[in-house]
Protein backbone atom coordinates (compact mmCIF):
# COMPACT_ATOMS: atom_id res chain seq x y z
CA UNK A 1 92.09 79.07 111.95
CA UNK A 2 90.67 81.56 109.34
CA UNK A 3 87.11 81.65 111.00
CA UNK A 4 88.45 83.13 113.88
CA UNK A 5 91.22 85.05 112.05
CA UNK A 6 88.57 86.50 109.52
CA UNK A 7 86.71 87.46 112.39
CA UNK A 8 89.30 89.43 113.55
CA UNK A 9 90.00 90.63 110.54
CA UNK A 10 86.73 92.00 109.94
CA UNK A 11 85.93 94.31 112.80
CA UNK A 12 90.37 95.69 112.44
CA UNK A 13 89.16 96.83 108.80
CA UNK A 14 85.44 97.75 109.30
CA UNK A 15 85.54 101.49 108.21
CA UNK A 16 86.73 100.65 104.87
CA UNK A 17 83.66 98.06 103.86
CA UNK A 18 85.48 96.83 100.64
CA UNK A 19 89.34 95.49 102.93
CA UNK A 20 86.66 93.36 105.30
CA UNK A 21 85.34 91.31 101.85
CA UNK A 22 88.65 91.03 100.70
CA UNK A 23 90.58 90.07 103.75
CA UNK A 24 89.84 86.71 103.31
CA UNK A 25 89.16 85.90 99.87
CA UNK A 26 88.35 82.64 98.11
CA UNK A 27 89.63 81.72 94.90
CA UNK A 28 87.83 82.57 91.93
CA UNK A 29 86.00 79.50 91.34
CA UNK A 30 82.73 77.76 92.25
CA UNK A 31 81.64 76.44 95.56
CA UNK A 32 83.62 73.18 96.08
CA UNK A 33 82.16 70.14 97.66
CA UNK A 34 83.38 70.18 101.64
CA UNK A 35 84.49 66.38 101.29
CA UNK A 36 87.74 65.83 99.19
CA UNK A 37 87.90 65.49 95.94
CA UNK A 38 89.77 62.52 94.56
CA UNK A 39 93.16 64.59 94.07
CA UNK A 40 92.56 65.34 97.50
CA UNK A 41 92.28 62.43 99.51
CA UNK A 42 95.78 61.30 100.14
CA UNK A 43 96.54 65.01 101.12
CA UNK A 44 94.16 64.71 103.91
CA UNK A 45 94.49 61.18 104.82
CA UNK A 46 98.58 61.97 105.51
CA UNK A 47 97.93 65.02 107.30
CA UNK A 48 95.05 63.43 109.48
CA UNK A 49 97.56 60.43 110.38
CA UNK A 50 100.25 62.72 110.75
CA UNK A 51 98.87 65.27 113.16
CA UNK A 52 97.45 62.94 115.11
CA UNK A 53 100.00 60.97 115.73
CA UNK A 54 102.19 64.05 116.41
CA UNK A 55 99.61 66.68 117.78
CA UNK A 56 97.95 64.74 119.76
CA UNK A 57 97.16 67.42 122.90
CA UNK A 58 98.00 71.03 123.42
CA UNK A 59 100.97 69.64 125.29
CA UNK A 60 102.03 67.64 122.14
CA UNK A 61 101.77 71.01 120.53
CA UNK A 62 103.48 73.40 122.85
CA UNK A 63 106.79 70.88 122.89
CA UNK A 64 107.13 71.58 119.40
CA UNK A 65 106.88 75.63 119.86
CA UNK A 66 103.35 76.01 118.83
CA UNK A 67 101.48 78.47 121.37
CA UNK A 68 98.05 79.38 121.83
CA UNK A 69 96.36 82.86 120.98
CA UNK A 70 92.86 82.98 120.79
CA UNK A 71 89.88 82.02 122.32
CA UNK A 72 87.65 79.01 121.51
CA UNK A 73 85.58 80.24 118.51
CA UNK A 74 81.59 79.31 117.39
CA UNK A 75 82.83 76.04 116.04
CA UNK A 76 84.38 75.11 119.52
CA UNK A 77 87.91 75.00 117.88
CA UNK A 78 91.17 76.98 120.26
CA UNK A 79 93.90 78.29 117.94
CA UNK A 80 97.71 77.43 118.31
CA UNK A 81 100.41 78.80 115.86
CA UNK A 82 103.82 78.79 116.11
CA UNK A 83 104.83 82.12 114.10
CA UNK A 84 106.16 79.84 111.14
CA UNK A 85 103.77 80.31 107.84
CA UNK A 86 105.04 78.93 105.54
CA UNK A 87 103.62 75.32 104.64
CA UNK A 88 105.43 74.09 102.28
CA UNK A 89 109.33 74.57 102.97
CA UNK A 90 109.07 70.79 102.30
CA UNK A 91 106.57 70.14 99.86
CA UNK A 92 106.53 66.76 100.75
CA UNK A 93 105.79 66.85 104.42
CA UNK A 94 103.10 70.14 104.90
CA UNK A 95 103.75 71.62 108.03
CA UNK A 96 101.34 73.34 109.44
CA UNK A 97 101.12 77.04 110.24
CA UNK A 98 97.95 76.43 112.95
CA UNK A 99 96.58 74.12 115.34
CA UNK A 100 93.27 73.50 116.44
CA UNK A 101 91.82 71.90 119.78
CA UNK A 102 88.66 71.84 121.38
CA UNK A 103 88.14 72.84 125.48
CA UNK A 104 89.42 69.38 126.24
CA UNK A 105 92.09 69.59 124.69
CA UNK A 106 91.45 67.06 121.64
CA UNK A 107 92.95 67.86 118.12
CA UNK A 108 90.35 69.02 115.79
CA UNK A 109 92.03 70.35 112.73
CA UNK A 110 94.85 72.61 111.13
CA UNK A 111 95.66 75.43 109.06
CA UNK A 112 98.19 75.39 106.36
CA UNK A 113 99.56 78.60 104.65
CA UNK A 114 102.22 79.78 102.37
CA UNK A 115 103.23 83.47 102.87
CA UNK A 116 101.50 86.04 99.82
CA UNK A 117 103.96 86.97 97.54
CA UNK A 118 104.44 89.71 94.46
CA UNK A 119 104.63 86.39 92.69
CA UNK A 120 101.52 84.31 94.15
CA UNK A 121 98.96 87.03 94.72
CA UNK A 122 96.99 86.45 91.91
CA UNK A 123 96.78 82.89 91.46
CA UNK A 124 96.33 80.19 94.88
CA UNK A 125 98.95 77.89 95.35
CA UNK A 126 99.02 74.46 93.72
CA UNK A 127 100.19 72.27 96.50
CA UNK A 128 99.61 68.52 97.41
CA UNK A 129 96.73 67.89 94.97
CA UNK A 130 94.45 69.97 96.51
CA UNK A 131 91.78 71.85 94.20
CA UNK A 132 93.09 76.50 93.76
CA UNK A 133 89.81 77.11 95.25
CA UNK A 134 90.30 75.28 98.36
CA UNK A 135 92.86 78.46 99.10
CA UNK A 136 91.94 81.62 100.77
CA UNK A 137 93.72 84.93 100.69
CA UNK A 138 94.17 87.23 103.67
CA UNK A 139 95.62 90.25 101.84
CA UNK A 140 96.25 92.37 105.06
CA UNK A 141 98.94 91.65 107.76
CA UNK A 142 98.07 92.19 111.82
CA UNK A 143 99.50 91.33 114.79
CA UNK A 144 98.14 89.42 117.69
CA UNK A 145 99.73 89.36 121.09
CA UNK A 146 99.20 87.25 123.95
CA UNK A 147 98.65 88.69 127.73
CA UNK A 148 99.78 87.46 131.19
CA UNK A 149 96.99 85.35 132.76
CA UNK A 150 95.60 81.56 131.60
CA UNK A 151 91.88 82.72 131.29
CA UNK A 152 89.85 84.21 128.43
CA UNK A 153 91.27 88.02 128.58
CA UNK A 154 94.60 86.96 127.60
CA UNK A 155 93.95 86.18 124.28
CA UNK A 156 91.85 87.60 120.92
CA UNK A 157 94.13 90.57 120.90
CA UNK A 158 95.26 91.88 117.36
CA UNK A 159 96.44 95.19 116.05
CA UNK A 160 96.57 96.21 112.10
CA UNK A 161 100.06 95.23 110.60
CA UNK A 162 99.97 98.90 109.32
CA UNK A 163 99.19 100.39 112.79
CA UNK A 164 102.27 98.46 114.33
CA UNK A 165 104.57 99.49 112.19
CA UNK A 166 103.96 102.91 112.58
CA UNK A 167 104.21 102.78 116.30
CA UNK A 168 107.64 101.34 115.47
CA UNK A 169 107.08 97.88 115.17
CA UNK A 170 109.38 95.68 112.56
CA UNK A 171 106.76 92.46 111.51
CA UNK A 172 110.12 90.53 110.89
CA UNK A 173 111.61 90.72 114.18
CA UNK A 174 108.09 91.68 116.50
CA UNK A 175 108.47 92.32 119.72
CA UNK A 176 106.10 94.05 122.42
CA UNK A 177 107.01 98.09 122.94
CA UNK A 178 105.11 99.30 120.23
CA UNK A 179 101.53 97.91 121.91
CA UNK A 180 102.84 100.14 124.70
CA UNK A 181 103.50 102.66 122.26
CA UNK A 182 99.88 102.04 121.31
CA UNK A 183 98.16 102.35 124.92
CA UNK A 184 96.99 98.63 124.43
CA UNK A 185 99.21 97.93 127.33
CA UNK A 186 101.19 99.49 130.24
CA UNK A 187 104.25 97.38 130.21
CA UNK A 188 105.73 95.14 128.03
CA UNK A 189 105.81 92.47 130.88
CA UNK A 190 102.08 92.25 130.50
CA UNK A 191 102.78 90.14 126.79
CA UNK A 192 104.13 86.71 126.87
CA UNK A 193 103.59 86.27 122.85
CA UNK A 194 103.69 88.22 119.83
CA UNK A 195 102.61 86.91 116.74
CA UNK A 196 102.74 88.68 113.53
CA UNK A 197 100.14 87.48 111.09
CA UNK A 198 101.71 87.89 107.18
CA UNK A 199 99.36 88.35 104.53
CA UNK A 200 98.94 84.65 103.30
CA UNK A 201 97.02 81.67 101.70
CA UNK A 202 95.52 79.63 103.64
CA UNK A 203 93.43 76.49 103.81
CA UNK A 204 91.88 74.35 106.43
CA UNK A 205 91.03 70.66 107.27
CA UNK A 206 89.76 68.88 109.66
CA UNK A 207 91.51 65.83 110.94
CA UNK A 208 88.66 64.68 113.58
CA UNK A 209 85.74 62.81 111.82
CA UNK A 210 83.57 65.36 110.29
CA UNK A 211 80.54 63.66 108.52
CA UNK A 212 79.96 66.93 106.23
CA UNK A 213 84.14 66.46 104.76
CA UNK A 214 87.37 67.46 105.87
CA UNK A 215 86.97 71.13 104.57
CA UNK A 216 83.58 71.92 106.10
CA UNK A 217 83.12 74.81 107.67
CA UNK A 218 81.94 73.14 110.74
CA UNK A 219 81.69 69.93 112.48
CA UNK A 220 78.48 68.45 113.81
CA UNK A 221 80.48 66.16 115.92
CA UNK A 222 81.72 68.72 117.77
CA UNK A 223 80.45 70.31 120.42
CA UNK A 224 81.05 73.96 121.43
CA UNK A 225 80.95 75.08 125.42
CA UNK A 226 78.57 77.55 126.16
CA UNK A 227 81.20 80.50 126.32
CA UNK A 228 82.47 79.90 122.42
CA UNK A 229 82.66 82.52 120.43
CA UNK A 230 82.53 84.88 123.25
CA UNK A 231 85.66 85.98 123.13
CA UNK A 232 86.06 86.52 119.07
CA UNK A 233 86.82 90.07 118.42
């Protein structure tokens, strides 16, 4: 979920002012209404039908290899991924990238991305009807990892893609020695998940009612617990 993931984001590139406005970049157009446009409907009426039928619960999503790795965020929304970021491999059946669930475990919305490219860096995709600017660009690769434990502390953890690499870590084959390398951890037992985050577009709907549109930013209908956002790095 970018929210979260921009907040990330943010703090990782703080000392250099200009990387935390451009880490997650919208497309170079106006403000778009937060409820579909007409080219956009059938996009999100397929996707809402289809996750939800699918993605139902967490459990729905862990069977099919998503996993979580943050914590829940302002809008009340838990992050799952499943370390495959690419959207559309099948243009005709979006898959997506992220997962989103309240505390209870009920299926709020999703992410979909396709990977940032020499090719597609200057221009958003043009995907499933849905309007350039509804795309955002993170320009900057990192890599979150996931702890030992089920409560809060195990997750929200990130490193620069940059910094990994230099303490030896490969963002095509990640695995958890260089956040030992790093002092972020003592042993690589501690990490049950590594998830390296390409640069990427991205773009997010809801599939829960949301009476402000499917591309809001949040959702009156849901209701954040008192601890969201708490854990946002």
């Amino acid at each position: 979920m970018k929210r979260a993931l921009f907040a990330l984001t943010f703090v990782a590139f703080s000392a250099v002012a200009a990387a935390g406005c451009n880490a997650l970049a919208a497309a170079d157009k106006p403000k778009l209404p937060d409820k579909p446009l007409p080219s956009e409907v059938a996009f999100v009426q397929q996707v809402t039908t289809d996750l939800n039928a699918r993605f139902a619960t967490p459990a729905d999503a862990e069977k099919a290899g998503y996993f979580r790795y943050n914590n829940e965020d302002k809008t009340g929304a838990i992050s799952y991924a499943n370390d495959q970021w690419n959207s559309a491999a099948d243009p005709a059946h979006p898959q997506p990238s992220q997962l989103w669930y309240d505390v209870k475990g009920h299926l709020l919305g999703a992410d979909f991305s396709v990977p940032l490219t020499d090719q597609n860096k200057s221009a958003p995709p043009k995907l499933w009807g849905l309007d350039p600017g509804r795309w955002f660009k993170f320009s900057h690769a990192h890599v979150h990892y996931v702890l030992q434990g089920n409560t809060n502390a195990a997750y929200g953890h990130a490193v620069k893609g940059d910094d990994y690499v230099k303490a030896g870590g490969d963002l095509n084959n990640a695995i958890a020695d260089p956040f030992v390398k790093m002092g972020k951890v003592k042993s690589t037992s501690e990490v049950t998940h590594v998830l390296p985050f390409p640069a990427q577009w991205d773009v997010e709907v809801w599939v829960t009612p949301n009476p402000l549109g499917a591309f809001a930013e949040t959702n009156p209908l849901v209701k954040p617990s008192k601890n969201a956002g708490m854990g946002e790095m």
